[in-house]
C-alpha atoms as a PDB file:
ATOM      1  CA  UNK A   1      86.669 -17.395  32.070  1.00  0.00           C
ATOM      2  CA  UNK A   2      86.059 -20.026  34.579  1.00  0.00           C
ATOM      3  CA  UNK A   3      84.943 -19.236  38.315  1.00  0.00           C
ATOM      4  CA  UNK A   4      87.293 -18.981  41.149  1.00  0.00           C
ATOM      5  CA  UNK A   5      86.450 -21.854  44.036  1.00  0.00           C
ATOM      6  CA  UNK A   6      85.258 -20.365  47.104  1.00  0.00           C
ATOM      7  CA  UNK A   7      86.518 -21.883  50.375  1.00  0.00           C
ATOM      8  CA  UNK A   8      84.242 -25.216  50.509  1.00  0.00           C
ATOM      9  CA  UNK A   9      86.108 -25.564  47.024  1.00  0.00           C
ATOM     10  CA  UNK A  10      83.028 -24.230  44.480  1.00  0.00           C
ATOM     11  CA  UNK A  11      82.452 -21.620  42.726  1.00  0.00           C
ATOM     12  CA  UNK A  12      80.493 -18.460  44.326  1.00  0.00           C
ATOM     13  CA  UNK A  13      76.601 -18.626  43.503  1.00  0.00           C
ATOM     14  CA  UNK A  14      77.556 -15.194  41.510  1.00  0.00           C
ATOM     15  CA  UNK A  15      79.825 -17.140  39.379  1.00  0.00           C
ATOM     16  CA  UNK A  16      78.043 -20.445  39.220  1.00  0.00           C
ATOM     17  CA  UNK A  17      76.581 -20.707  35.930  1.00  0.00           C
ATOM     18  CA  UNK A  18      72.452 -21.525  34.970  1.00  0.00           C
ATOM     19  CA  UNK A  19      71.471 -24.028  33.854  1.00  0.00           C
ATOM     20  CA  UNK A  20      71.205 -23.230  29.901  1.00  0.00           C
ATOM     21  CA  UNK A  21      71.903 -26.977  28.036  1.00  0.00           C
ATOM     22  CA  UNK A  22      70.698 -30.139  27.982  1.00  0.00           C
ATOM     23  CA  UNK A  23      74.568 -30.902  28.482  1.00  0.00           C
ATOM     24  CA  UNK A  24      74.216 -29.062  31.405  1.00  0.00           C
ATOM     25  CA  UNK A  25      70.797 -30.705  32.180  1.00  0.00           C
ATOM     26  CA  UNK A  26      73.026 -34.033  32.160  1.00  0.00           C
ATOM     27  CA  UNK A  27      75.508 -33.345  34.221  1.00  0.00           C
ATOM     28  CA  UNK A  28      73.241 -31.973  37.261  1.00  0.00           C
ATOM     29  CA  UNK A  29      71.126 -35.111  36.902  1.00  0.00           C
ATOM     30  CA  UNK A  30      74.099 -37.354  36.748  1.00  0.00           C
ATOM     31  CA  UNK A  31      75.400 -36.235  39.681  1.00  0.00           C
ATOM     32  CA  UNK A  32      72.330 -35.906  41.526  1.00  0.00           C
ATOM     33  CA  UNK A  33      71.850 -39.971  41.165  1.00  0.00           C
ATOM     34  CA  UNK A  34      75.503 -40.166  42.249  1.00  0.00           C
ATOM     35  CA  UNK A  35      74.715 -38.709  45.408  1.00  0.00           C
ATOM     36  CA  UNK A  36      71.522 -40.743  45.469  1.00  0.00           C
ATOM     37  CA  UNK A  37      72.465 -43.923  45.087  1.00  0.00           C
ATOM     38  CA  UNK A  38      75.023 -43.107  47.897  1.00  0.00           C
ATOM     39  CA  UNK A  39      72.641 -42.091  50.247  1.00  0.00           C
ATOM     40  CA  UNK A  40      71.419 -44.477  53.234  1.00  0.00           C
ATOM     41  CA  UNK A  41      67.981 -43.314  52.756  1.00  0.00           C
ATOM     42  CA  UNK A  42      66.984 -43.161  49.139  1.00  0.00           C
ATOM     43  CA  UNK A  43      70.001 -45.418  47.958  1.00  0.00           C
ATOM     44  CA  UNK A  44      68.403 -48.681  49.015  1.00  0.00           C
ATOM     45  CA  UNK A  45      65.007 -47.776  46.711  1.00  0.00           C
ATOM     46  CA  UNK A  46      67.122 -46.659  43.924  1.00  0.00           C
ATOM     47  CA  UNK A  47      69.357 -49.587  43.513  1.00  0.00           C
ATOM     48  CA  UNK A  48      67.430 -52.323  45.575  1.00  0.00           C
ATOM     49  CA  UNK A  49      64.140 -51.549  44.482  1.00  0.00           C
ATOM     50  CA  UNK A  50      64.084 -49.401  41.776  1.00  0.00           C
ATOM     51  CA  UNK A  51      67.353 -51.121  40.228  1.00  0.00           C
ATOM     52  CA  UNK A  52      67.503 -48.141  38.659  1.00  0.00           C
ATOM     53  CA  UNK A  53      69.722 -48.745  35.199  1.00  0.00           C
ATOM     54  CA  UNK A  54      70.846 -45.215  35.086  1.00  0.00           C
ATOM     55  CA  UNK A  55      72.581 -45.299  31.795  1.00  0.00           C
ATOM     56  CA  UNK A  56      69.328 -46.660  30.580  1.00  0.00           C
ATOM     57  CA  UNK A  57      67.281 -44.132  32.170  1.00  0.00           C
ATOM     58  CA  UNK A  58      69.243 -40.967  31.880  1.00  0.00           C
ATOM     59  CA  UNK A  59      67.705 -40.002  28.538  1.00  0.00           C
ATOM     60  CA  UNK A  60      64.339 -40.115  30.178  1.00  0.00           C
ATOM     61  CA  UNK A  61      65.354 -38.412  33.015  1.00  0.00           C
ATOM     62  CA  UNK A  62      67.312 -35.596  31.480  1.00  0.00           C
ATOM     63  CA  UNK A  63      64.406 -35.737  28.870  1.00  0.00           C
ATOM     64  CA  UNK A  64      61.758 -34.841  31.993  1.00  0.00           C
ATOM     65  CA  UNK A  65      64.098 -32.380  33.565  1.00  0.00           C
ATOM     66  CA  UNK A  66      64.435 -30.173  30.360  1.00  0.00           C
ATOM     67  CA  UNK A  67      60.961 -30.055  30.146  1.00  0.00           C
ATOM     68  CA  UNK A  68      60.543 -28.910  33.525  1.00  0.00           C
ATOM     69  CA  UNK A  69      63.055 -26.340  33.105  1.00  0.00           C
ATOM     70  CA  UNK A  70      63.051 -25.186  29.511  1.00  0.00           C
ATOM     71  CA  UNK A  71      59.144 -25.713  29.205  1.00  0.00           C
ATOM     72  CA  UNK A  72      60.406 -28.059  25.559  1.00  0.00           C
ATOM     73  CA  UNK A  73      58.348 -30.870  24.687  1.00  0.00           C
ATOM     74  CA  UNK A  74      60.845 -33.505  25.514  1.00  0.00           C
ATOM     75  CA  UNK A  75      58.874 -35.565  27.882  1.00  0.00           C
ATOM     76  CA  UNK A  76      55.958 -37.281  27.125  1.00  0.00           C
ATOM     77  CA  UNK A  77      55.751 -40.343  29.983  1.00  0.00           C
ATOM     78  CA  UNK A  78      53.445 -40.505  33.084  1.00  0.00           C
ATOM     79  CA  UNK A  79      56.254 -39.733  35.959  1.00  0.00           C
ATOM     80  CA  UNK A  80      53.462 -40.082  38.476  1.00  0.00           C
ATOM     81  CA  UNK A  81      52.758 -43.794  37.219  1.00  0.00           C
ATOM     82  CA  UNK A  82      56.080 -44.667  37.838  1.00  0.00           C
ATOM     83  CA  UNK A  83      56.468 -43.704  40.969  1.00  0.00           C
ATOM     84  CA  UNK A  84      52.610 -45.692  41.773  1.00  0.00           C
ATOM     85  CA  UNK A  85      53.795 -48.727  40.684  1.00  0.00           C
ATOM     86  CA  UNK A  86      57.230 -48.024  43.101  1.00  0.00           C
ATOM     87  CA  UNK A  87      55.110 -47.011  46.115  1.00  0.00           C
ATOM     88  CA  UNK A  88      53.067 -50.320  45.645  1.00  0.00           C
ATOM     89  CA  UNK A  89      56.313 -52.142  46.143  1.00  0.00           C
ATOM     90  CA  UNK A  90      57.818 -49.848  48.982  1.00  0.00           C
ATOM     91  CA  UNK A  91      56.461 -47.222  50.697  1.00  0.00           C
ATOM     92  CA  UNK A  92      57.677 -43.776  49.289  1.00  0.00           C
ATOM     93  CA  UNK A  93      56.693 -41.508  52.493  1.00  0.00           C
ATOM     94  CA  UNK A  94      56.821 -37.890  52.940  1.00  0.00           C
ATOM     95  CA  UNK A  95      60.068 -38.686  54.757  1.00  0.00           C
ATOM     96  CA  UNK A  96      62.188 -39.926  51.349  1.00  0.00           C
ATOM     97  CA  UNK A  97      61.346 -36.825  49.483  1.00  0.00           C
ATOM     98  CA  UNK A  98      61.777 -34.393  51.890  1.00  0.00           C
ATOM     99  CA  UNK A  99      65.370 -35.850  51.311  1.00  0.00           C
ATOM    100  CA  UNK A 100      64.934 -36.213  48.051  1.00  0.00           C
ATOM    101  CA  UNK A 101      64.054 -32.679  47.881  1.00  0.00           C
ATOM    102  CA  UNK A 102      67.137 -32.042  50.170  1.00  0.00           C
ATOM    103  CA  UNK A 103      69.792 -34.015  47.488  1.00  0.00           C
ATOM    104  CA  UNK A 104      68.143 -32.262  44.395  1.00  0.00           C
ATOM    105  CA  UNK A 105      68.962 -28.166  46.214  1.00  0.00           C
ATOM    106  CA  UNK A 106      72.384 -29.264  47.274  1.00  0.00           C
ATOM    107  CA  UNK A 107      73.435 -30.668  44.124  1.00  0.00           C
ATOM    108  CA  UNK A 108      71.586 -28.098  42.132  1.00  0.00           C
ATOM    109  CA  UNK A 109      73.068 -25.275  44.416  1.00  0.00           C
ATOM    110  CA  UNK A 110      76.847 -26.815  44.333  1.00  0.00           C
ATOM    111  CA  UNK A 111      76.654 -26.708  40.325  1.00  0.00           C
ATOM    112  CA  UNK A 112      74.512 -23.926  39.457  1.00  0.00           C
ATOM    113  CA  UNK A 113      73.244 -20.144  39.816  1.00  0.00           C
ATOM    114  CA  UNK A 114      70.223 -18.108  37.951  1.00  0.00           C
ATOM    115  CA  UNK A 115      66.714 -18.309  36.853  1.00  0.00           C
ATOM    116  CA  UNK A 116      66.745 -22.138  34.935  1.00  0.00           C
ATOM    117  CA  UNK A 117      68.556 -23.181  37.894  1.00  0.00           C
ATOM    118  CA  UNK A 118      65.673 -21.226  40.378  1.00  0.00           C
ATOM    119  CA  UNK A 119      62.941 -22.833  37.843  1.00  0.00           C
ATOM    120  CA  UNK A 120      65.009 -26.328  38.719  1.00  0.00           C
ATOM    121  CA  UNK A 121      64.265 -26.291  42.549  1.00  0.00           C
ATOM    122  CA  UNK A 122      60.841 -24.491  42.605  1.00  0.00           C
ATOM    123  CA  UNK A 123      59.424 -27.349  40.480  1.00  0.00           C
ATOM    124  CA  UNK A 124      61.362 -29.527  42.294  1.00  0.00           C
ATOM    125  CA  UNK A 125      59.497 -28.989  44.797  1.00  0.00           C
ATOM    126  CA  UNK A 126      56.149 -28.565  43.628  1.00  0.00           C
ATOM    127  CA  UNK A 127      56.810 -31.836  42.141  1.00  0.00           C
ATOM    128  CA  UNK A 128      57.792 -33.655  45.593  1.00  0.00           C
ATOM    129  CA  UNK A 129      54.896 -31.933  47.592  1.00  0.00           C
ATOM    130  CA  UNK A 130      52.687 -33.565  44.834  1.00  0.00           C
ATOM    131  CA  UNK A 131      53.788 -36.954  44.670  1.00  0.00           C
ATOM    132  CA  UNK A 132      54.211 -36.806  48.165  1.00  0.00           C
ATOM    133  CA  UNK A 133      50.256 -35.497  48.808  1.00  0.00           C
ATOM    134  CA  UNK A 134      49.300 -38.413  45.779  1.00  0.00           C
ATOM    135  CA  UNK A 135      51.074 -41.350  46.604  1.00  0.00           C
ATOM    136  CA  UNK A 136      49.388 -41.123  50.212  1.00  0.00           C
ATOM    137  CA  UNK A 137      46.076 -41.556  48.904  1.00  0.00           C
ATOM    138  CA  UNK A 138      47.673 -44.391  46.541  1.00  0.00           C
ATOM    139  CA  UNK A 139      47.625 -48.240  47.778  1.00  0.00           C
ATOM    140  CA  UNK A 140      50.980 -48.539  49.943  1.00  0.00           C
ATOM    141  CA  UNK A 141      53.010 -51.839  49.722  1.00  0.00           C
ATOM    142  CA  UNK A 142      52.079 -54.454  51.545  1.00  0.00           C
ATOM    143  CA  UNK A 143      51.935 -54.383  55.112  1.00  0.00           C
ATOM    144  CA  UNK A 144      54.103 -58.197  54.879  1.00  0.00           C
ATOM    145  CA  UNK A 145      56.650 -56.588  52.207  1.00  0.00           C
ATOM    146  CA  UNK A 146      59.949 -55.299  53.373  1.00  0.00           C
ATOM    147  CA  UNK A 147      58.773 -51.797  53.132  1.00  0.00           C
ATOM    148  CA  UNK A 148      61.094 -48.777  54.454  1.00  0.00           C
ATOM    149  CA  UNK A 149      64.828 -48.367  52.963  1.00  0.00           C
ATOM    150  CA  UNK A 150      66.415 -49.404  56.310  1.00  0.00           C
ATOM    151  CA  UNK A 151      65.252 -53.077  56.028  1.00  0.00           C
ATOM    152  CA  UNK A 152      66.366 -53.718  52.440  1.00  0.00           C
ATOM    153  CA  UNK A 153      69.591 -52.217  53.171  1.00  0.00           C
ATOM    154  CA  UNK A 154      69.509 -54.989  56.567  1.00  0.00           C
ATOM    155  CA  UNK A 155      68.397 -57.777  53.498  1.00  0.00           C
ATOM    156  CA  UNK A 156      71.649 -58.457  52.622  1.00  0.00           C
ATOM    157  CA  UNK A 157      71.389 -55.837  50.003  1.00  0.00           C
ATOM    158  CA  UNK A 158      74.617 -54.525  51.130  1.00  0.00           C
ATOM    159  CA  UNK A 159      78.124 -56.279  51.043  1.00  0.00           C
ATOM    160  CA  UNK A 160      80.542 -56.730  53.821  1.00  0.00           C
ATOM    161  CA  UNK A 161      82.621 -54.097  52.582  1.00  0.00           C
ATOM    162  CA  UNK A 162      79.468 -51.850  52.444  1.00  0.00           C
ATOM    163  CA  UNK A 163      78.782 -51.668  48.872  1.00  0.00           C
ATOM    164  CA  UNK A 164      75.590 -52.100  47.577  1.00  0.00           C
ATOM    165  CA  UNK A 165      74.877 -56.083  46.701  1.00  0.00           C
ATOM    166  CA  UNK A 166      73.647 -56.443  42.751  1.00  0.00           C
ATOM    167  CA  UNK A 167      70.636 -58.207  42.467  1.00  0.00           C
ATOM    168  CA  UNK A 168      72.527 -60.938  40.489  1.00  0.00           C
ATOM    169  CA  UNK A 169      74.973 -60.865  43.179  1.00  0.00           C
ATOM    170  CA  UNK A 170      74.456 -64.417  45.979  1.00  0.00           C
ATOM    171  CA  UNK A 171      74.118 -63.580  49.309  1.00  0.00           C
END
């Protein structure tokens, strides 16, 4: 039986289902970059910085993800390394993951309901308050680096039309 849309057009939390598969895992993840990668604030890093290759990167994601939620041994990477070596290029301040924080609830709360999906945003943010409280004790970017999302999205790194520029994109 699939749940009835409530009036903002999803289901009720009651009928929202956990978060039980790693099909399920991919999905929230998926979408959560979608809405990302959209956003004014953390867009810029992800595709400007980052240049994020999310088809690449999915399987590592989803991979950390399920072992955050399912406690499996799926991930075996230094998350906290990657996000160093980012910070060194552009400052990641308390600022981008409160939102980040913000993204991950909505899109977990507009998909699912129940105690994976509870497990999803308390680490969530237990893992945001720790980068966050890490990466300020980390060396920032360079003071002469373009170093807050608003001036690589004022780089050209956006189109006329408002799309984000590819890096292999001219000017």
């Amino acid at each position: 039986m699939r749940a009835q849309p409530n009036a903002v057009g999803r289901p009720d939390v009651s009928e929202r289902p956990d978060i039980n598969t790693r099909a399920d895992i991919v999905t929230l993840v998926t979408e959560f970059y979608r809405r990302a990668f959209a956003d004014p604030q953390l867009g810029p890093i992800f595709v400007d910085v980052a240049q994020l290759d999310l088809p690449a990167h999915l399987p590592v994601i989803c991979d950390f993800w399920q072992a955050v939620i399912f406690r499996a041994g799926t991930y075996r990477r230094n998350a906290f390394g990657v996000h160093a070596e980012l910070h060194a290029r552009v400052r990641l301040t308390p600022e981008l993951f409160t939102r980040w924080l913000e993204l991950w609830m909505a899109t977990v709360d507009n998909l699912h309901s129940g105690p994976h999906t509870d497990r999803a945003k308390l680490q969530a943010h237990r893992i945001a308050e720790s980068m966050s409280r890490r990466l300020a004790d980390a060396p920032p970017a360079p003071a002469e680096a373009e170093t807050t999302p608003a001036s690589y999205a004022s780089s050209g790194a956006v189109t006329a039309s408002g799309r984000r520029r590819r890096p292999s994109e001219p000017d």
